[in-house]
N, C-alpha and C. Protein backbone atom coordinates (compact mmCIF):
# COMPACT_ATOMS: atom_id res chain seq x y z
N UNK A 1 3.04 0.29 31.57
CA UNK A 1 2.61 -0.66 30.56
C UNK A 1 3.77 -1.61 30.25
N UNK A 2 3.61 -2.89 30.21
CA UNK A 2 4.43 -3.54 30.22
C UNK A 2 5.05 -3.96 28.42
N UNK A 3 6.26 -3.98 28.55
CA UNK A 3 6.93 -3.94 26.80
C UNK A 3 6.40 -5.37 26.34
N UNK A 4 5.94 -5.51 24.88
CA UNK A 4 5.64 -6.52 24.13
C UNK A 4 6.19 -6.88 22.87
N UNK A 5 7.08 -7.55 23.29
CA UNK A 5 8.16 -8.45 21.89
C UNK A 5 7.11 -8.00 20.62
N UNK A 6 7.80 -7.66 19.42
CA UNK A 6 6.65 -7.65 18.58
C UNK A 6 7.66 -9.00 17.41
N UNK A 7 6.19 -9.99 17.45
CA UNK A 7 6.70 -11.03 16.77
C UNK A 7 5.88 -11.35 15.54
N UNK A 8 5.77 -11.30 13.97
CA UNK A 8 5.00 -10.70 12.78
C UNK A 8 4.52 -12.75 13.00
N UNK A 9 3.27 -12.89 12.22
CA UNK A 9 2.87 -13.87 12.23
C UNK A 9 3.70 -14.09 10.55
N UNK A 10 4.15 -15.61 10.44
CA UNK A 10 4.67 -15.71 9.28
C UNK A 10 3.89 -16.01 7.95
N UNK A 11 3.84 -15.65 6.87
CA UNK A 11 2.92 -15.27 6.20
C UNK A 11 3.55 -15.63 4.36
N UNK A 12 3.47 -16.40 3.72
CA UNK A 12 3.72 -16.95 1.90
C UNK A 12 2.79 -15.71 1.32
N UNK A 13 2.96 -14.60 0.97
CA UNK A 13 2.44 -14.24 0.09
C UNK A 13 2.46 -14.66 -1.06
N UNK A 14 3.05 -15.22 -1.75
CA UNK A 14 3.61 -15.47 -3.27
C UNK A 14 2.45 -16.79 -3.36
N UNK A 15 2.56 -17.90 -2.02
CA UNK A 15 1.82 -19.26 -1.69
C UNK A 15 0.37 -18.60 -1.91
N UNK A 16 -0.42 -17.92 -1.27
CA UNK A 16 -1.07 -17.29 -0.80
C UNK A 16 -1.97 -17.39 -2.37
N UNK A 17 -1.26 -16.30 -2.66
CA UNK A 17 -1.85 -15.84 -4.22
C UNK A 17 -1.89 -16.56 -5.07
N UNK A 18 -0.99 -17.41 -5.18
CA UNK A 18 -1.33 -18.53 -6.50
C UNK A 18 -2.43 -19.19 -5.93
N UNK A 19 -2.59 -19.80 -4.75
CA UNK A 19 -3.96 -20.28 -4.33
C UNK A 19 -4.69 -19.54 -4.81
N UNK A 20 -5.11 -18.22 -4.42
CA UNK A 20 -6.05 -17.92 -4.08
C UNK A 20 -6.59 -17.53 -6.14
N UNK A 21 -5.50 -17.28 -6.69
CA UNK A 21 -5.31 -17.10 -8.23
C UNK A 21 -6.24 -18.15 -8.82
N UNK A 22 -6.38 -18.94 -8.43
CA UNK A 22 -7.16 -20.40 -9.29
C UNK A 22 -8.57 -20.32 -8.84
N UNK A 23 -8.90 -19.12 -7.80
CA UNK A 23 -10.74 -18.87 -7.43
C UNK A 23 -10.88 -18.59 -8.91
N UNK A 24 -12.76 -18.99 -9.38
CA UNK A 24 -12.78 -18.08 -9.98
C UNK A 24 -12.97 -16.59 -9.59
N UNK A 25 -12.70 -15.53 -10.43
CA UNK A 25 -13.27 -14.25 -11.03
C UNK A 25 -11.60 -13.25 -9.67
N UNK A 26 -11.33 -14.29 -8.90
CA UNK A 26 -10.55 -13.64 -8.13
C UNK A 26 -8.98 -12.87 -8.88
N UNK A 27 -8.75 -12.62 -9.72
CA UNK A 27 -8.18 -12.90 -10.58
C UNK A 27 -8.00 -11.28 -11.57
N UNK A 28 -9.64 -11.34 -11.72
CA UNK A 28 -10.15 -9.95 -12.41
C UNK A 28 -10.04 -8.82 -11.24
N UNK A 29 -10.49 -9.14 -10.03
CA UNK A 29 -10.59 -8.12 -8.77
C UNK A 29 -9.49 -8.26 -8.05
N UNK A 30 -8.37 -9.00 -8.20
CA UNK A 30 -7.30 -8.53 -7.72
C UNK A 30 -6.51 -7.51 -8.61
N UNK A 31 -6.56 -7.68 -10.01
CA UNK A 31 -5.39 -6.85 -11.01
C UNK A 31 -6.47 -5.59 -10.90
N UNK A 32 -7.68 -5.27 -10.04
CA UNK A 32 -8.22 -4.18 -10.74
C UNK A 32 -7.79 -3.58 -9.48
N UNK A 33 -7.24 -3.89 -8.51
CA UNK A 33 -6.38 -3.09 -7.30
C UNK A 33 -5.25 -3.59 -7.25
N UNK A 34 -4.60 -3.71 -7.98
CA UNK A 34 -3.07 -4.27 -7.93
C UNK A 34 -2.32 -3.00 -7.61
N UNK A 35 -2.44 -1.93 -7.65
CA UNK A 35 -1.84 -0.71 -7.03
C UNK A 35 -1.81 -0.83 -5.54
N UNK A 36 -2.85 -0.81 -5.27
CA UNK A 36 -3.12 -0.71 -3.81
C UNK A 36 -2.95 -1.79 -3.10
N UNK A 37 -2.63 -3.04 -3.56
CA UNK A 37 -2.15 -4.24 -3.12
C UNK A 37 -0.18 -3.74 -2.84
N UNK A 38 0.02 -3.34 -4.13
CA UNK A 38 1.37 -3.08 -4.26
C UNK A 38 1.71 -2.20 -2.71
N UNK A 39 1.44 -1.13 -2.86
CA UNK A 39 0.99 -0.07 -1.40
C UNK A 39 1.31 -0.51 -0.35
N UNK A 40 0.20 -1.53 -0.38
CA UNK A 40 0.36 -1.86 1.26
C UNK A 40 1.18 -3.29 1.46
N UNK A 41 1.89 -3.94 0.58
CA UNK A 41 3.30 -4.37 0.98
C UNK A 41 4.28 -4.07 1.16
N UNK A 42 4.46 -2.84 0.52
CA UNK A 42 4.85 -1.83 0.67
C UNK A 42 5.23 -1.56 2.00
N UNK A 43 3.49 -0.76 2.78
CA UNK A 43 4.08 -0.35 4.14
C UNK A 43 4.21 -1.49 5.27
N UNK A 44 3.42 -2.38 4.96
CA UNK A 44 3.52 -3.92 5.86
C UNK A 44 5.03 -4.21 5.89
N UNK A 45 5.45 -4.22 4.94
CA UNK A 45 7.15 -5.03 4.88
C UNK A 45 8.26 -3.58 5.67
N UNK A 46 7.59 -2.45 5.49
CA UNK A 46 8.44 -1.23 6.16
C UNK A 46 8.53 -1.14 7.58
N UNK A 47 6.79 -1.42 7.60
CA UNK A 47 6.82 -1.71 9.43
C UNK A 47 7.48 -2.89 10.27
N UNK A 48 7.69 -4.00 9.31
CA UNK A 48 7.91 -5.12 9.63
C UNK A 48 9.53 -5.16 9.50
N UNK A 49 10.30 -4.50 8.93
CA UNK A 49 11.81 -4.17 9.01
C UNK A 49 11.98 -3.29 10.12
N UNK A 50 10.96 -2.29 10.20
CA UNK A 50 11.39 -1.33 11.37
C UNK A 50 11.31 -2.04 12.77
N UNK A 51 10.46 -3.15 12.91
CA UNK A 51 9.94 -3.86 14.19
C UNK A 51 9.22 -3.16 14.61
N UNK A 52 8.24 -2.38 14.35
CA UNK A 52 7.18 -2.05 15.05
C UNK A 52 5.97 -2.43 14.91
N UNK A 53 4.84 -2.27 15.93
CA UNK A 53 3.68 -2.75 16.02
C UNK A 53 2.69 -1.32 15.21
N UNK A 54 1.15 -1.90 15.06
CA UNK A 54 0.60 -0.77 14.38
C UNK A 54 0.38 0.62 15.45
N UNK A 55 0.04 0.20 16.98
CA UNK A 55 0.37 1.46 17.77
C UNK A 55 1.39 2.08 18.26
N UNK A 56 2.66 1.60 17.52
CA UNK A 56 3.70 2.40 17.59
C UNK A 56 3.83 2.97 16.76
N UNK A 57 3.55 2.51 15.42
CA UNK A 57 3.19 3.82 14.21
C UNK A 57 2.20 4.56 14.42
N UNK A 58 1.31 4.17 14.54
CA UNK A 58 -0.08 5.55 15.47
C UNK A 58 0.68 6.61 16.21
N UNK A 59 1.24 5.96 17.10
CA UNK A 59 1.62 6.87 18.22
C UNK A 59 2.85 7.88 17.49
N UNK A 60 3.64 7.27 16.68
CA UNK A 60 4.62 8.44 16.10
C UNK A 60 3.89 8.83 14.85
N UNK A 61 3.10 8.94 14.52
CA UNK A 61 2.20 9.74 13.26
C UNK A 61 0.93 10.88 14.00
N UNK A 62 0.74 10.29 15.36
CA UNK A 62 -0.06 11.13 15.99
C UNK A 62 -1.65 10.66 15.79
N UNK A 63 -2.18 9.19 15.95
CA UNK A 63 -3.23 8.98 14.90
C UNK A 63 -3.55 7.60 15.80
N UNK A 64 -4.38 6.67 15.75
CA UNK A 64 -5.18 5.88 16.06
C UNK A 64 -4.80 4.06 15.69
N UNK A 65 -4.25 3.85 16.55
CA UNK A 65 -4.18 2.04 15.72
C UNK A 65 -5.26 2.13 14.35
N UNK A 66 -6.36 2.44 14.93
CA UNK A 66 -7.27 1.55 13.90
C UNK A 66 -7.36 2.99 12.65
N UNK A 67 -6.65 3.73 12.63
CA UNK A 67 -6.53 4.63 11.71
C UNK A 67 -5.39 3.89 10.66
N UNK A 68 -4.29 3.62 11.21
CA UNK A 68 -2.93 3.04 10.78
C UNK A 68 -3.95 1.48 10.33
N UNK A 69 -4.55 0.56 10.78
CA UNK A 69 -4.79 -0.69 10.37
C UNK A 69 -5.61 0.02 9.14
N UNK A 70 -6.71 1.11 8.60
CA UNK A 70 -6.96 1.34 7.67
C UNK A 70 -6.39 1.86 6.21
N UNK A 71 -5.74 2.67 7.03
CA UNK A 71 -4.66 2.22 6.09
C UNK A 71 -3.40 1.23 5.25
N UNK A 72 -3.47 0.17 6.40
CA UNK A 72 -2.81 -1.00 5.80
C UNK A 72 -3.77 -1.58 4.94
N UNK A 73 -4.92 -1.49 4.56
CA UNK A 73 -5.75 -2.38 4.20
C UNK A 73 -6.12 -1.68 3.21
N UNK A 74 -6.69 -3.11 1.82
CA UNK A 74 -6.98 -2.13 0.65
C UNK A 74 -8.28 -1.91 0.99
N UNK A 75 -8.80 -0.84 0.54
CA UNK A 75 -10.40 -0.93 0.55
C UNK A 75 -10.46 0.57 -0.07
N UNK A 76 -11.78 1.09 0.45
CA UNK A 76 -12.43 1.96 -0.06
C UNK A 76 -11.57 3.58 0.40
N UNK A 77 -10.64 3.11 2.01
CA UNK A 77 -9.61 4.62 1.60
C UNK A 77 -8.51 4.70 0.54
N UNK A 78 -8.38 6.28 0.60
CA UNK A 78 -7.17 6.17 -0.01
C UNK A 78 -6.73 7.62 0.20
N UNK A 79 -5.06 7.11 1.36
CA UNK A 79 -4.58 8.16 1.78
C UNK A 79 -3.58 9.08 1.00
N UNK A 80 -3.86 10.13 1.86
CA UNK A 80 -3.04 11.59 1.35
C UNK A 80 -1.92 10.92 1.17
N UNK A 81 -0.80 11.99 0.17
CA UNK A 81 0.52 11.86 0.66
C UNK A 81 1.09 12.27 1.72
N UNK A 82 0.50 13.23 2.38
CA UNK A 82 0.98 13.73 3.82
C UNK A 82 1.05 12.31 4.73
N UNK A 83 -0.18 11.58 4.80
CA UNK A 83 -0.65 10.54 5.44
C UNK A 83 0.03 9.37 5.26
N UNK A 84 0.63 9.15 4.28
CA UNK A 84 1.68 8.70 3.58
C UNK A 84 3.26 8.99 4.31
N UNK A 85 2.99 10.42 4.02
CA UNK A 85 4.23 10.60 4.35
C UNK A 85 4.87 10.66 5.84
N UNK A 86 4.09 10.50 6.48
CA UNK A 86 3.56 10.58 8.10
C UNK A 86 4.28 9.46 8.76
N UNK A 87 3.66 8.14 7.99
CA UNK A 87 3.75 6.77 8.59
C UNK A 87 5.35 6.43 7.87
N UNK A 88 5.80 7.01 6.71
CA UNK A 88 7.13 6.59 6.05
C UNK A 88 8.15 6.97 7.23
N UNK A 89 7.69 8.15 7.65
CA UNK A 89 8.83 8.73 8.69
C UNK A 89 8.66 7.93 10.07
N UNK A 90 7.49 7.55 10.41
CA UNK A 90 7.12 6.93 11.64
C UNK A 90 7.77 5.12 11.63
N UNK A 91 7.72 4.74 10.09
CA UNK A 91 8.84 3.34 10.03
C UNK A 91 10.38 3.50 9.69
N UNK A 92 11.00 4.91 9.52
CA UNK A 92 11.75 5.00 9.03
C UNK A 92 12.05 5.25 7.82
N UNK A 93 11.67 5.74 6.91
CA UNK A 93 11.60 5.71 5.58
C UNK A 93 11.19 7.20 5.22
N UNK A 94 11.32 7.10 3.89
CA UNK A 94 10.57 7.85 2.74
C UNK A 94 9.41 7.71 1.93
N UNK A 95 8.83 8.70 1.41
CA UNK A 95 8.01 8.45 0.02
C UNK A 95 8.89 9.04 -1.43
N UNK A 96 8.53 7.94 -2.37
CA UNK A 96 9.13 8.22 -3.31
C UNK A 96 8.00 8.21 -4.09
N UNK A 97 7.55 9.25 -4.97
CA UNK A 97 6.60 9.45 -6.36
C UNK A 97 7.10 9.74 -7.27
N UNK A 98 6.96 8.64 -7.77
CA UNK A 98 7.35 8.85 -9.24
C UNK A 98 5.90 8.48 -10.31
N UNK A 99 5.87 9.30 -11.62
CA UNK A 99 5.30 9.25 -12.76
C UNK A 99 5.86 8.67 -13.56
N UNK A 100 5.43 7.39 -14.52
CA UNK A 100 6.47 6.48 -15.42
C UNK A 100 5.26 6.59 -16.54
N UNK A 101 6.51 6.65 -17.82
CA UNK A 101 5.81 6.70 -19.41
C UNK A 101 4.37 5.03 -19.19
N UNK A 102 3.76 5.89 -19.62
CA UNK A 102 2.82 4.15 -20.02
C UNK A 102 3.11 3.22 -21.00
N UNK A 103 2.80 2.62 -21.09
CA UNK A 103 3.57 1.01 -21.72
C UNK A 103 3.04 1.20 -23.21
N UNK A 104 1.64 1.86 -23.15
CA UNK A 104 1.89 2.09 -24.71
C UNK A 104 2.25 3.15 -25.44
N UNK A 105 2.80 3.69 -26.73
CA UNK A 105 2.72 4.95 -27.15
C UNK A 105 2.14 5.92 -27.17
N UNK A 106 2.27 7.10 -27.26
CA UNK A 106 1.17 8.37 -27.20
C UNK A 106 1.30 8.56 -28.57
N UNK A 107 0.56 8.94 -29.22
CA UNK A 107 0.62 9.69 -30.66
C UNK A 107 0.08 11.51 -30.26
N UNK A 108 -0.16 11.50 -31.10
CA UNK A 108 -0.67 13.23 -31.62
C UNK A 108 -2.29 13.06 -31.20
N UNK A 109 -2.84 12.08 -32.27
CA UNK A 109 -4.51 11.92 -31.39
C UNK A 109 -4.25 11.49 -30.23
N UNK A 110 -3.34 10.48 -29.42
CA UNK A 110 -4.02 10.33 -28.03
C UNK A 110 -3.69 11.55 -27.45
N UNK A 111 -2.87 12.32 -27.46
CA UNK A 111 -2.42 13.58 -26.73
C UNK A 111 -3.80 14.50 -27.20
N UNK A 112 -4.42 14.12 -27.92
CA UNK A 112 -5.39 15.28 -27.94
C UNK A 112 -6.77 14.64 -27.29
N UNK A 113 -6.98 13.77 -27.51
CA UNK A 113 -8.35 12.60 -26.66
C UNK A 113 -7.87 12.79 -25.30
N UNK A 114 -6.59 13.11 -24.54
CA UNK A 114 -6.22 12.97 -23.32
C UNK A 114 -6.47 14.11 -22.92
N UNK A 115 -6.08 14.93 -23.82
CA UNK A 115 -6.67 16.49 -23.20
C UNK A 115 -8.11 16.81 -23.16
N UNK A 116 -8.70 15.98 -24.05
CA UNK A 116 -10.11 16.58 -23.74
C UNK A 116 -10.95 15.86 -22.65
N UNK A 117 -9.89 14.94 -21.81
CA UNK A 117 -10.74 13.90 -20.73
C UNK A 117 -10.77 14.78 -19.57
N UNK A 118 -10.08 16.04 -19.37
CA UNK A 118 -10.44 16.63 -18.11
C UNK A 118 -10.74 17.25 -18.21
């Protein structure tokens, strides 16, 4: 098989989004996955430092191009940390999880409304 330069198409995210920011309603359905947006720049910019293509992360995770392209993409999956942790090692990297205080206060009632949500 013959070797293929891997060359990233160049890409304004920041351009991108303010465009696309002035659709309507686009706006409401982006902040309601802004996690998973976060995510997968995340692993896009990891693969893209490591220089690899998506079937070279397949191939060192043990898994499928189009397994690895589903996971670059936001949508309706949402992978393990193993799966996670799979592709971090396959670009070089880590996973880091962390839990951070929420932005607003807890009192005594929300600690008790929180306990009774599960």
């Amino acid at each position: 098989m013959a070797e293929r330069e891997y060359r990233p198409v160049a890409h304004d995210h920041d351009e991108f989004l303010a465009r696309a920011m002035k659709r309507k309603g686009f706006a409401a359905a982006y902040a309601e996955n802004a996690d998973e947006y976060e995510l997968v720049r995340e692993l896009l910019a990891a693969r893209a430092k490591a220089g690899l293509t998506q079937e070279e992360v397949a191939e060192c995770m043990g898994t499928t191009k189009s397994a690895v392209s589903r996971l670059e993409a936001v949508g309706k999956h949402s992978p393990s940390v193993s799966t996670l942790k799979k592709y971090a090692r396959a670009v070089g990297c880590e996973v880091e999880i962390r839990l951070v205080p929420a932005s607003r206060p807890t009192t005594a009632s929300t600690r008790r409304s929180l306990r009774d949500c599960g």
